[in-house]
Structure formats: C-alpha cells, structure tokens
C-alpha atoms as a PDB file:
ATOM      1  CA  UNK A   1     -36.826  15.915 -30.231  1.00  0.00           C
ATOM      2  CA  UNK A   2     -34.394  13.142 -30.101  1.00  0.00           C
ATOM      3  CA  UNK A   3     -32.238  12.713 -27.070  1.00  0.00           C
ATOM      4  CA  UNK A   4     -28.622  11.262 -28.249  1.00  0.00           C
ATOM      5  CA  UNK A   5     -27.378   9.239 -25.154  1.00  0.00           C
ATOM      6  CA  UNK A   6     -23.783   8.289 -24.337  1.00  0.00           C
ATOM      7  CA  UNK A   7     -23.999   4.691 -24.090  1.00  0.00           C
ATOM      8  CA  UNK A   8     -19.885   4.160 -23.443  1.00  0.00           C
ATOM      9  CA  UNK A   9     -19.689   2.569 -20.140  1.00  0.00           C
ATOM     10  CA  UNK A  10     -17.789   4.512 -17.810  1.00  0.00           C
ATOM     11  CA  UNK A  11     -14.331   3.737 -16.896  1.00  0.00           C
ATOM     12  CA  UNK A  12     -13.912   1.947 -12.816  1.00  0.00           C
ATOM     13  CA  UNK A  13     -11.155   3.206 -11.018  1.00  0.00           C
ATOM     14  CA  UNK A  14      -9.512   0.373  -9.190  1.00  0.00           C
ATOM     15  CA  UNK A  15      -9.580   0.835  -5.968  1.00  0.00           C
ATOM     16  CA  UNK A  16      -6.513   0.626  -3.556  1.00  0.00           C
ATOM     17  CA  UNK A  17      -5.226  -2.357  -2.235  1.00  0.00           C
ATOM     18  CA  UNK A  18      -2.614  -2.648   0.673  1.00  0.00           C
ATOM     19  CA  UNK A  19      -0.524  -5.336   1.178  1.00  0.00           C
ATOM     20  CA  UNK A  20      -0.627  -7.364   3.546  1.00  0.00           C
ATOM     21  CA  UNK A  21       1.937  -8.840   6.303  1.00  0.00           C
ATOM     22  CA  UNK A  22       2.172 -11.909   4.642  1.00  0.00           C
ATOM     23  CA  UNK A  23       3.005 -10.042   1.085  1.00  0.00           C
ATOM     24  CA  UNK A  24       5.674  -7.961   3.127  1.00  0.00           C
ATOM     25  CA  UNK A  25       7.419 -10.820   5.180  1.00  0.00           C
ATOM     26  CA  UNK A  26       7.655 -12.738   1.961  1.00  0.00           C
ATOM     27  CA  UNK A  27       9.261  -9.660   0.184  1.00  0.00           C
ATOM     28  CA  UNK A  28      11.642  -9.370   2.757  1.00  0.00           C
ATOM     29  CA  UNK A  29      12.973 -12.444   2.508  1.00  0.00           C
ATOM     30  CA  UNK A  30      13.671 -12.724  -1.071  1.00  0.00           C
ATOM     31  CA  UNK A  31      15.667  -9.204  -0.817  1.00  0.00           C
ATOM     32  CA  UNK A  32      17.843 -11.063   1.655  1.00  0.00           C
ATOM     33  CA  UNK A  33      18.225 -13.953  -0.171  1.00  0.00           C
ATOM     34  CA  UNK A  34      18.972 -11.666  -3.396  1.00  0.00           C
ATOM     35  CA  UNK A  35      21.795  -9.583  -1.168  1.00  0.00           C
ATOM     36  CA  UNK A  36      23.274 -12.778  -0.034  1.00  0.00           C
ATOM     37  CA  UNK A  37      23.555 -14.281  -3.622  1.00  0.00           C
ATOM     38  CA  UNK A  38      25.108 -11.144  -4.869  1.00  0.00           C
ATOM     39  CA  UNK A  39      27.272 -10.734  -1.587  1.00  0.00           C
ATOM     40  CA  UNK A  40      28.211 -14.288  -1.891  1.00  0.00           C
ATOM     41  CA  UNK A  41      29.060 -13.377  -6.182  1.00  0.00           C
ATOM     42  CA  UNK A  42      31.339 -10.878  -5.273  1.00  0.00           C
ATOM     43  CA  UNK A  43      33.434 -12.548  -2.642  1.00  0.00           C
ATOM     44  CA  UNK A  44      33.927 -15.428  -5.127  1.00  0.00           C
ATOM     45  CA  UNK A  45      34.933 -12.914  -7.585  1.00  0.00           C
ATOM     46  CA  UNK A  46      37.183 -11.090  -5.679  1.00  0.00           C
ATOM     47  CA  UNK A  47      38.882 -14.513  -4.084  1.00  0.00           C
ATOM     48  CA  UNK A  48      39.647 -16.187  -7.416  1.00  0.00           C
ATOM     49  CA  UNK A  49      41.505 -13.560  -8.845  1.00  0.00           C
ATOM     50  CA  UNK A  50      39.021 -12.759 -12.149  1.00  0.00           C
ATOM     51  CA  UNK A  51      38.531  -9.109 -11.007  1.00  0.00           C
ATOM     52  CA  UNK A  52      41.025  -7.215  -8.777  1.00  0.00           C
ATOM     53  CA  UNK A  53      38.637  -5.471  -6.225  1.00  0.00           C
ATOM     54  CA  UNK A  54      40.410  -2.560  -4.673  1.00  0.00           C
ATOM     55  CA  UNK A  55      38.726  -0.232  -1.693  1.00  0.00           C
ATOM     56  CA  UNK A  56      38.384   2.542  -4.213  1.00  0.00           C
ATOM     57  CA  UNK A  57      36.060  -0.130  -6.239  1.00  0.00           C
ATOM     58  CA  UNK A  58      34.223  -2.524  -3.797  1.00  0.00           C
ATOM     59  CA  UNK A  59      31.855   0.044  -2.122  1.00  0.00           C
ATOM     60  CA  UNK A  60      30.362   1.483  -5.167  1.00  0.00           C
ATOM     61  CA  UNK A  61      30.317  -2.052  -6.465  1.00  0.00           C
ATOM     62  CA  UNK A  62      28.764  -3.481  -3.428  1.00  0.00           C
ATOM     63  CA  UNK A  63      26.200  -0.789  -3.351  1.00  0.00           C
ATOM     64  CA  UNK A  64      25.078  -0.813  -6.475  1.00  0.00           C
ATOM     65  CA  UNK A  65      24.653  -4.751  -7.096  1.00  0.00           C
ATOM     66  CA  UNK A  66      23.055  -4.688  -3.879  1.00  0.00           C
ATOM     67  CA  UNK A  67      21.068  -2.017  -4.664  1.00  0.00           C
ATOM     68  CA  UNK A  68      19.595  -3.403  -8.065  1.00  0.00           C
ATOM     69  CA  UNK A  69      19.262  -6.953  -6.365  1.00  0.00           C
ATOM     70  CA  UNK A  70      17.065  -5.487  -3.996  1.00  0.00           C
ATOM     71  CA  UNK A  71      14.804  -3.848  -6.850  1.00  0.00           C
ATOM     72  CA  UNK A  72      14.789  -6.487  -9.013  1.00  0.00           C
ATOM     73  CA  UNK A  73      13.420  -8.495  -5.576  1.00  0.00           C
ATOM     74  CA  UNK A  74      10.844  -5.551  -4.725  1.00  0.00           C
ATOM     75  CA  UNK A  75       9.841  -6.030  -8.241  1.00  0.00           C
ATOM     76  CA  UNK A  76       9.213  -9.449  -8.929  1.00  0.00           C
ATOM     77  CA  UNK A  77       8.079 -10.747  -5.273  1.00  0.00           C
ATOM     78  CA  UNK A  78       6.141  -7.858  -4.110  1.00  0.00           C
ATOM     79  CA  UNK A  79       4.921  -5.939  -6.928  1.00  0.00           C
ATOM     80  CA  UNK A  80       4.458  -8.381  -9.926  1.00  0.00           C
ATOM     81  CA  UNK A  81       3.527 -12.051  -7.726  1.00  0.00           C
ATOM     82  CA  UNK A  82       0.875 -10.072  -5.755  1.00  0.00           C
ATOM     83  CA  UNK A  83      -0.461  -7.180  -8.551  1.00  0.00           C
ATOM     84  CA  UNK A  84       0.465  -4.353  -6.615  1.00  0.00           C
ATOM     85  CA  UNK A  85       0.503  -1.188  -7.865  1.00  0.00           C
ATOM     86  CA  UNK A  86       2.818   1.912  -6.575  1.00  0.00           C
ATOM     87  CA  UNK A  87      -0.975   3.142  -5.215  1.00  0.00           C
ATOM     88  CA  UNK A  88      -1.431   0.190  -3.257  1.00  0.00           C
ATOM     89  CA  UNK A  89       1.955   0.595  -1.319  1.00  0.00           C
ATOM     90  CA  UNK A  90       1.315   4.454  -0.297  1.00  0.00           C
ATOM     91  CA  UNK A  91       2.084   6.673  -3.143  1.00  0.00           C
ATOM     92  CA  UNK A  92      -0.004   9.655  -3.944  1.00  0.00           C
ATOM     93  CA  UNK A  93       0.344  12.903  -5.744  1.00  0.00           C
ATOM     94  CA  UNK A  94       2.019  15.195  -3.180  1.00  0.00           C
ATOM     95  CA  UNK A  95      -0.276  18.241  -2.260  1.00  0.00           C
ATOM     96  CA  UNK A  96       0.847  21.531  -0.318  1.00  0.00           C
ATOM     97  CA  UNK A  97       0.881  19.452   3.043  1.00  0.00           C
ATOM     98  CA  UNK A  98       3.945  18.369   2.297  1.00  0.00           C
ATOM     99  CA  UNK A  99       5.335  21.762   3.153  1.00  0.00           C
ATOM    100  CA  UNK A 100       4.947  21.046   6.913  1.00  0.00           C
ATOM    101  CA  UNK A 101       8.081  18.752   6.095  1.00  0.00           C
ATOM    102  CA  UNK A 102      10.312  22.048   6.229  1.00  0.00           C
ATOM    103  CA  UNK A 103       9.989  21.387   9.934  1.00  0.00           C
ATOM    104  CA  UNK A 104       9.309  17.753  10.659  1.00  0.00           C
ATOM    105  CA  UNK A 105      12.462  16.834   9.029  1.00  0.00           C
ATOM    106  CA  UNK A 106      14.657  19.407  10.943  1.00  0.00           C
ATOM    107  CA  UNK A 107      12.781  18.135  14.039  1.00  0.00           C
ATOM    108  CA  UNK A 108      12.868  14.167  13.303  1.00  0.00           C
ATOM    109  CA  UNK A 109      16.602  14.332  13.106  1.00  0.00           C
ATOM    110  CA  UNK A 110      17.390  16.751  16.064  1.00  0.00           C
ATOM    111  CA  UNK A 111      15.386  14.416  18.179  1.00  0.00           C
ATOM    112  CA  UNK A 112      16.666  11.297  16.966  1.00  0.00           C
ATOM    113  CA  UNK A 113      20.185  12.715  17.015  1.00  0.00           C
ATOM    114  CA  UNK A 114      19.689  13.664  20.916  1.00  0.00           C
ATOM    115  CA  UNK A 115      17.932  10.147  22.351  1.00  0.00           C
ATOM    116  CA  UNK A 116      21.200   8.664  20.498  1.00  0.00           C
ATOM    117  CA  UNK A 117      23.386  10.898  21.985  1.00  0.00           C
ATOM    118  CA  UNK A 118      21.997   9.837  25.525  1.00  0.00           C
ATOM    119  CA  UNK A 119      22.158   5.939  24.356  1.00  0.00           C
ATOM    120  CA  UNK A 120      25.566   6.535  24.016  1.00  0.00           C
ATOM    121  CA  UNK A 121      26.261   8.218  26.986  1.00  0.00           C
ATOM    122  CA  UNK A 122      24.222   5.852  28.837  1.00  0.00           C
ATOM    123  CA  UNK A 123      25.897   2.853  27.580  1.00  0.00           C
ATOM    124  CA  UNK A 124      29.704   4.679  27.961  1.00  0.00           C
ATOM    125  CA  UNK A 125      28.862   5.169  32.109  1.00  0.00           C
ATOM    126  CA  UNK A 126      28.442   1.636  32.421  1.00  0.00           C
ATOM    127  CA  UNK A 127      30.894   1.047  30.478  1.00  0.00           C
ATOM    128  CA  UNK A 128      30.136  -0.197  27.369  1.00  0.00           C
ATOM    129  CA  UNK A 129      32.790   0.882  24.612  1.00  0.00           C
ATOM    130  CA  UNK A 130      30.355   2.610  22.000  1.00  0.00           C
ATOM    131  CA  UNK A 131      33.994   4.008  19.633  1.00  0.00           C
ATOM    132  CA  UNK A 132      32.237   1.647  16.900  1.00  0.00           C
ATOM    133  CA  UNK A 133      29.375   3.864  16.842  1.00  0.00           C
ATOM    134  CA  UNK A 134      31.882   6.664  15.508  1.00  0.00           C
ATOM    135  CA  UNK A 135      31.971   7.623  11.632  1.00  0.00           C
ATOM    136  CA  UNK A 136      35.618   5.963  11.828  1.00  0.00           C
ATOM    137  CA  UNK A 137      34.057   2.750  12.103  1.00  0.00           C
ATOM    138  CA  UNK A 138      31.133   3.194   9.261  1.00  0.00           C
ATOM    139  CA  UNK A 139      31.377   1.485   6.164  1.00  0.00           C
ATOM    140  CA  UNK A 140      31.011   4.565   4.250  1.00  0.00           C
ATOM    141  CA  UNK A 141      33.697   6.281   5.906  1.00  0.00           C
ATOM    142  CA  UNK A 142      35.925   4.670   2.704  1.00  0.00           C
ATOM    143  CA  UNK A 143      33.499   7.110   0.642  1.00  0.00           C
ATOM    144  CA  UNK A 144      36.337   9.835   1.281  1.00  0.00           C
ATOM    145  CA  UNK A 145      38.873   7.490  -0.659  1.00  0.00           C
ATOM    146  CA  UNK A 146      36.725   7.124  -4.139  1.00  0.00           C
ATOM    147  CA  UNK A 147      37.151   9.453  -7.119  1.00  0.00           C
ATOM    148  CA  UNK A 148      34.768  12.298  -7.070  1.00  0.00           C
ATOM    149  CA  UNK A 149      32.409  10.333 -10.050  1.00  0.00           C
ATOM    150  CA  UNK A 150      32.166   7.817  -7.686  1.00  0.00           C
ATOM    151  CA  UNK A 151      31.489   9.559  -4.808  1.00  0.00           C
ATOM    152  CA  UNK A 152      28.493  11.085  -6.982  1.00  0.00           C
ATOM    153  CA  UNK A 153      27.225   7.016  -7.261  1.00  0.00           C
ATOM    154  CA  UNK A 154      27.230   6.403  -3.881  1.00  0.00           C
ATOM    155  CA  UNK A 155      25.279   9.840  -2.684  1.00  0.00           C
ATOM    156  CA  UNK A 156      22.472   8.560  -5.605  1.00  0.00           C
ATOM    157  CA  UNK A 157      22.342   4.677  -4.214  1.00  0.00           C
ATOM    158  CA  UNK A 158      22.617   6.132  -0.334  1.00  0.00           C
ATOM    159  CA  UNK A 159      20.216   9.304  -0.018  1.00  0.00           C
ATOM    160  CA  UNK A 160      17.573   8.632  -3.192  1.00  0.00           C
ATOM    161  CA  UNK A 161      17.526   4.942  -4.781  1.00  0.00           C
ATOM    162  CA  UNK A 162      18.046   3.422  -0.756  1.00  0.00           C
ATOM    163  CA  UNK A 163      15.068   5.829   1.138  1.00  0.00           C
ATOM    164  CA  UNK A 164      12.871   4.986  -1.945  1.00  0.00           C
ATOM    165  CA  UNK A 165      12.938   0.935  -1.872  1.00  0.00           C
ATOM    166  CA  UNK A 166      13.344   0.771   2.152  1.00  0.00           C
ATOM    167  CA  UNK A 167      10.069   2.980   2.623  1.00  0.00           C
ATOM    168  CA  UNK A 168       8.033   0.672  -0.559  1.00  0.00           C
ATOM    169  CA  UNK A 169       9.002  -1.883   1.906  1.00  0.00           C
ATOM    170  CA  UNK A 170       8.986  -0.983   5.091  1.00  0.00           C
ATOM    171  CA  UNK A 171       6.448   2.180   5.674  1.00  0.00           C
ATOM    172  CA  UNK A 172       4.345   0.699   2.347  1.00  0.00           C
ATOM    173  CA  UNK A 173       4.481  -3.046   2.614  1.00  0.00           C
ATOM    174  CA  UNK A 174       5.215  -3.690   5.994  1.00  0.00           C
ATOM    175  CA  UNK A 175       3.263  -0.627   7.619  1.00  0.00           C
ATOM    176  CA  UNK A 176       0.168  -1.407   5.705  1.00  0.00           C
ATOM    177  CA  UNK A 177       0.431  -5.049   6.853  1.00  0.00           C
ATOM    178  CA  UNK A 178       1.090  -4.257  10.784  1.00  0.00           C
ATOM    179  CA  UNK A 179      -1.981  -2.219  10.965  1.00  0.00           C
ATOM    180  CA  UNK A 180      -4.204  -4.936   9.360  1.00  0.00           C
ATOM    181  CA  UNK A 181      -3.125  -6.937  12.408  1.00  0.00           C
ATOM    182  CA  UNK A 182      -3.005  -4.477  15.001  1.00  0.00           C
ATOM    183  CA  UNK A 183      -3.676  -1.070  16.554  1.00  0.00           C
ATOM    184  CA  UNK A 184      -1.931   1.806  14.422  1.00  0.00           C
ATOM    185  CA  UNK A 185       0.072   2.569  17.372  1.00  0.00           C
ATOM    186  CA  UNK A 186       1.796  -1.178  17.859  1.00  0.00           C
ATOM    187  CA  UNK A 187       2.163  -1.493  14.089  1.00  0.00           C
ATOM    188  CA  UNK A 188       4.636   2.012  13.926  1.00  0.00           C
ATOM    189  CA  UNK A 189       6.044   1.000  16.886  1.00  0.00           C
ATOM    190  CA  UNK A 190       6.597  -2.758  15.579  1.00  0.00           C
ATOM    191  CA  UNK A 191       7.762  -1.369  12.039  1.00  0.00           C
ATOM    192  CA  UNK A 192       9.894   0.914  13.318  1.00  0.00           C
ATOM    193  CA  UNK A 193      11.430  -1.957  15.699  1.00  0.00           C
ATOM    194  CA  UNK A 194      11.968  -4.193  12.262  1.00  0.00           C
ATOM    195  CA  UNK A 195      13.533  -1.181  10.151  1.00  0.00           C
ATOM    196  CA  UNK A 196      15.985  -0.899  12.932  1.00  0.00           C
ATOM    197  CA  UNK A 197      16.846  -4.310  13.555  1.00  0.00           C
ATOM    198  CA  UNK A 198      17.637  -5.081   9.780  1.00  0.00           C
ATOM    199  CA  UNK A 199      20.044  -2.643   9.527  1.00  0.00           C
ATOM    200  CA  UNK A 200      22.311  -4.630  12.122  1.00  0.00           C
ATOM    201  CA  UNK A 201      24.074  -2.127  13.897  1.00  0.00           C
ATOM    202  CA  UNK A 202      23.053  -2.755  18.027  1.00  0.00           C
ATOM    203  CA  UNK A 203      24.925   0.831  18.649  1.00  0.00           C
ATOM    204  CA  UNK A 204      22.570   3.095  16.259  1.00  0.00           C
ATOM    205  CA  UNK A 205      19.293   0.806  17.244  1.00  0.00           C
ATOM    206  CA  UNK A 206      18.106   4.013  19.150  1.00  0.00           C
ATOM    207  CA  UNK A 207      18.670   6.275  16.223  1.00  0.00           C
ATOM    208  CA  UNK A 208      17.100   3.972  13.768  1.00  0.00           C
ATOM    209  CA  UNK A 209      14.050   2.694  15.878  1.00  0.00           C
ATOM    210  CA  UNK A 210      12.901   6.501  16.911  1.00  0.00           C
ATOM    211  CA  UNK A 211      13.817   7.645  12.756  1.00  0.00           C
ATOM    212  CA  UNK A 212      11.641   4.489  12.218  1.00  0.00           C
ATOM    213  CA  UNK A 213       8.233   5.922  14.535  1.00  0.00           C
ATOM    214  CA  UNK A 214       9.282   9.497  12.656  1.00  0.00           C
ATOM    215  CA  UNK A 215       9.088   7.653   9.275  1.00  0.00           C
ATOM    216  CA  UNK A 216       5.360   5.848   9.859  1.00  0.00           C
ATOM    217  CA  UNK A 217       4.065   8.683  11.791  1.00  0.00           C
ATOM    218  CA  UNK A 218       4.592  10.900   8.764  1.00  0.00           C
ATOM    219  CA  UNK A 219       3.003   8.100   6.342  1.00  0.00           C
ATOM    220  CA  UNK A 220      -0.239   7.985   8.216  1.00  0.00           C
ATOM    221  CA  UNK A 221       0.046  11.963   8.956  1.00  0.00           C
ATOM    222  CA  UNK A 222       0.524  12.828   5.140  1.00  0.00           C
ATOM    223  CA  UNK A 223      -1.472   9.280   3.399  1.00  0.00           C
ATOM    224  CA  UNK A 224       1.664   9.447   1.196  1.00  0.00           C
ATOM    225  CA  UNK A 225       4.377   7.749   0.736  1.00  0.00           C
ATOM    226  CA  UNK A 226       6.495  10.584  -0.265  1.00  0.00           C
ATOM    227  CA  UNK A 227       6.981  12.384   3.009  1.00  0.00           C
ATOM    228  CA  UNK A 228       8.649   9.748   4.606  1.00  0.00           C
ATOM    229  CA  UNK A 229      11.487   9.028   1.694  1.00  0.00           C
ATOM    230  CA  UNK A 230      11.629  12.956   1.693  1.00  0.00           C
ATOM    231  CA  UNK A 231      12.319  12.868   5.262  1.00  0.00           C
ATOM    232  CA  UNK A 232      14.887   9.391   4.702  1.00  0.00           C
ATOM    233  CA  UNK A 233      16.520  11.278   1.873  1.00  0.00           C
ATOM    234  CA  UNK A 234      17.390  13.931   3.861  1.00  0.00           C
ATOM    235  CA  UNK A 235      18.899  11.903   6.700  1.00  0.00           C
ATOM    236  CA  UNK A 236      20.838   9.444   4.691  1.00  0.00           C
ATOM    237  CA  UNK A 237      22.203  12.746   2.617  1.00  0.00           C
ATOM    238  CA  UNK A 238      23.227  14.139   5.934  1.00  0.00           C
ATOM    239  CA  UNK A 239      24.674  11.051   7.525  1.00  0.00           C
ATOM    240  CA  UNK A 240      26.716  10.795   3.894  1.00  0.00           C
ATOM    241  CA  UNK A 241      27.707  14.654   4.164  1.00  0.00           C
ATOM    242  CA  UNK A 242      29.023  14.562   7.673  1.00  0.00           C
ATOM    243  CA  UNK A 243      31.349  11.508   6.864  1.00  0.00           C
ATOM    244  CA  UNK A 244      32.328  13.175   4.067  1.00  0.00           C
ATOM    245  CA  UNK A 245      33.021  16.243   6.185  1.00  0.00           C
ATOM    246  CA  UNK A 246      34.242  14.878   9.002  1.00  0.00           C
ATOM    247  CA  UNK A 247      36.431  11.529   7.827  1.00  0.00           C
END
C-alpha cells in the first residue's frame, strides 16, 4: 500500500508582540509634534489672509487635520518603524463577553460622572472657581453653530475615529508597556494618570483619570482592545450629545 504524505510545511502563526514603553513614549511624541506642525499650519493660514477661517469652519478643520496628523503619526512611528501589527496592540475578534459592556459602560460613566461632581464641589467650598469646567467653556460647545453636515464630521472624528487612535495608544501601546515595567495595578493607575494629563484640562483630571482606570481595567478584563473604545465611544458620543443638548 503506498502512504501519500503531505510534505507542505505548515504555516507559523506569528505570535503576539506588545509594545513596549519605549515604542509608546516615542509614539507619543511624534503625535505631538505632528499636532503642533498642523496647529502651527493653520494659524499661519488663517493670519495671512490665504483662507478666511470662520467659527463655523475652524473646528471641523482643526479636528480633522488633527485627527489625520495623529494617524498618519500612529502609523508611521508606532506601527510601521517597530512592525506592529493591530494584534500586537490589543485587538481581537470580539466574543459574547463583550455583552457585559451593556452594564460596565452605564456604570463607568455614572461613577466617573459622580467623583467629578464631588471634585467640583470640593474645589467650589474652598473656593476655587470651577465655571470653566461648564459645557459653556468647552471647545465643542461651537459644535451648536456648524451646519448639520458638519456637525455629522465632528460626531465621526469625536466619538469613533478619536476613542479608536487614543486607546491604540494609550490602553494598547502605553498599557502594554507600563505592565512590562511594573505591577498591573501601577501600570492602569499610571496610564490612566497619562491619558488624563494629555488632555490638559486640570478641572476634568478627576473625570478623565477614573474613565482612564475604567478604560485599562476593561482591556485586561476583556484581552481586547475593543471594549475599551466601545466604552470611549460611548462617552465621547455622550459628552458631544449633551453639548449639543444643552448649549
């Protein structure tokens, strides 16, 4: 009897590599190098006359050069120097866990809505003025003034394009990095510190730093990256909606 063999070697499955803090910190600084360069574009744009920027045109503007700068950064300095793949940074094929999201998201933002509440209250009764901390004050609260179209822009860049490139970096890269050097505890702790303190608003540092634990905890309980921009999405959409509501 002769025995026909299959002598095609079979195929190896590269196996997952996270990034390291180096990889991240390195990342992060070419994004704010991009924004600055494409900040810096626009002012000299707007100041010599060559395009006449009004309020109805600057913020979708702004958000969406900023927004591709920051992708086009992602993608060349964290993705294509160092050989990453979208595996290596977290993302997985979502599987029915993801349904306990229908009440860690609800949850995430009730609690981080009430520790800000009492940072603000805190801060008022000894008397700190915290009226900046109001939707009045927000960039986005010109949002209300665009044309409907736009309007639809800025929802995309704010609650889907933004969660999706802030959790590659900061729950992927950075995450992944952190717990190389430390305990998984410190490294949520210390990523959720860093998401907060980027976003350069002192007043909303409470908000941000507990939506930043929220946002790791649910990357380490799921392995996946998609639970935490599900959970993002939904709070930037929110945040978006009330001004919208409200202003």
């Amino acid at each position: 009897m002769t025995h026909i063999y299959n002598t095609e070697p079979m195929p190896v499955r590269r196996q997952v590599t996270p990034s390291t803090l180096g990889q991240a910190s390195w990342a992060l600084m070419f994004i704010a190098i991009y924004i600055a360069v494409v900040a810096g574009v626009i002012v000299v744009v707007g100041l010599s006359g060559l395009v006449k920027f009004t309020i109805e045109s600057l913020l979708p503007v702004f958000l969406v050069t900023v927004t591709t700068a920051v992708l086009l950064a992602l993608y060349l300095h964290l993705f294509r120097r160092n050989c990453l793949t979208p595996a290596d940074l977290g993302f997985r094929r979502p599987t029915p866990r993801l349904l306990h999201l229908l009440w860690q998201i609800p949850a995430t933002i009730i609690v981080c809505g009430s520790l800000q509440g009492l940072f603000l209250i805190a801060l008022t009764s000894v008397g700190v003025n915290t009226a900046s901390a109001g939707n009045a004050e927000d960039p986005l609260a010109d949002i209300v003034n665009l044309s409907a179209p736009l309007i639809v822009v800025c929802l995309l860049v704010v609650a889907v394009i933004t969660p999706i490139w802030e959790e590659i970096l900061f729950r992927g890269a950075f995450l992944d990095g952190l717990t190389r050097r430390f305990r998984p505890s410190v490294a949520v702790v210390l990523s959720a510190a860093l998401f907060a303190a980027v976003h350069l608003v002192p007043l909303t540092f409470v908000y941000l730093f507990t939506l930043g634990i929220a946002l790791a905890l649910l990357r380490r309980f799921h392995q996946n990256l998609w639970a935490p921009i599900l959970l993002h999405a939904a709070n930037n959409a929110l945040v978006t909606g009330t001004i919208l509501a409200v202003v």
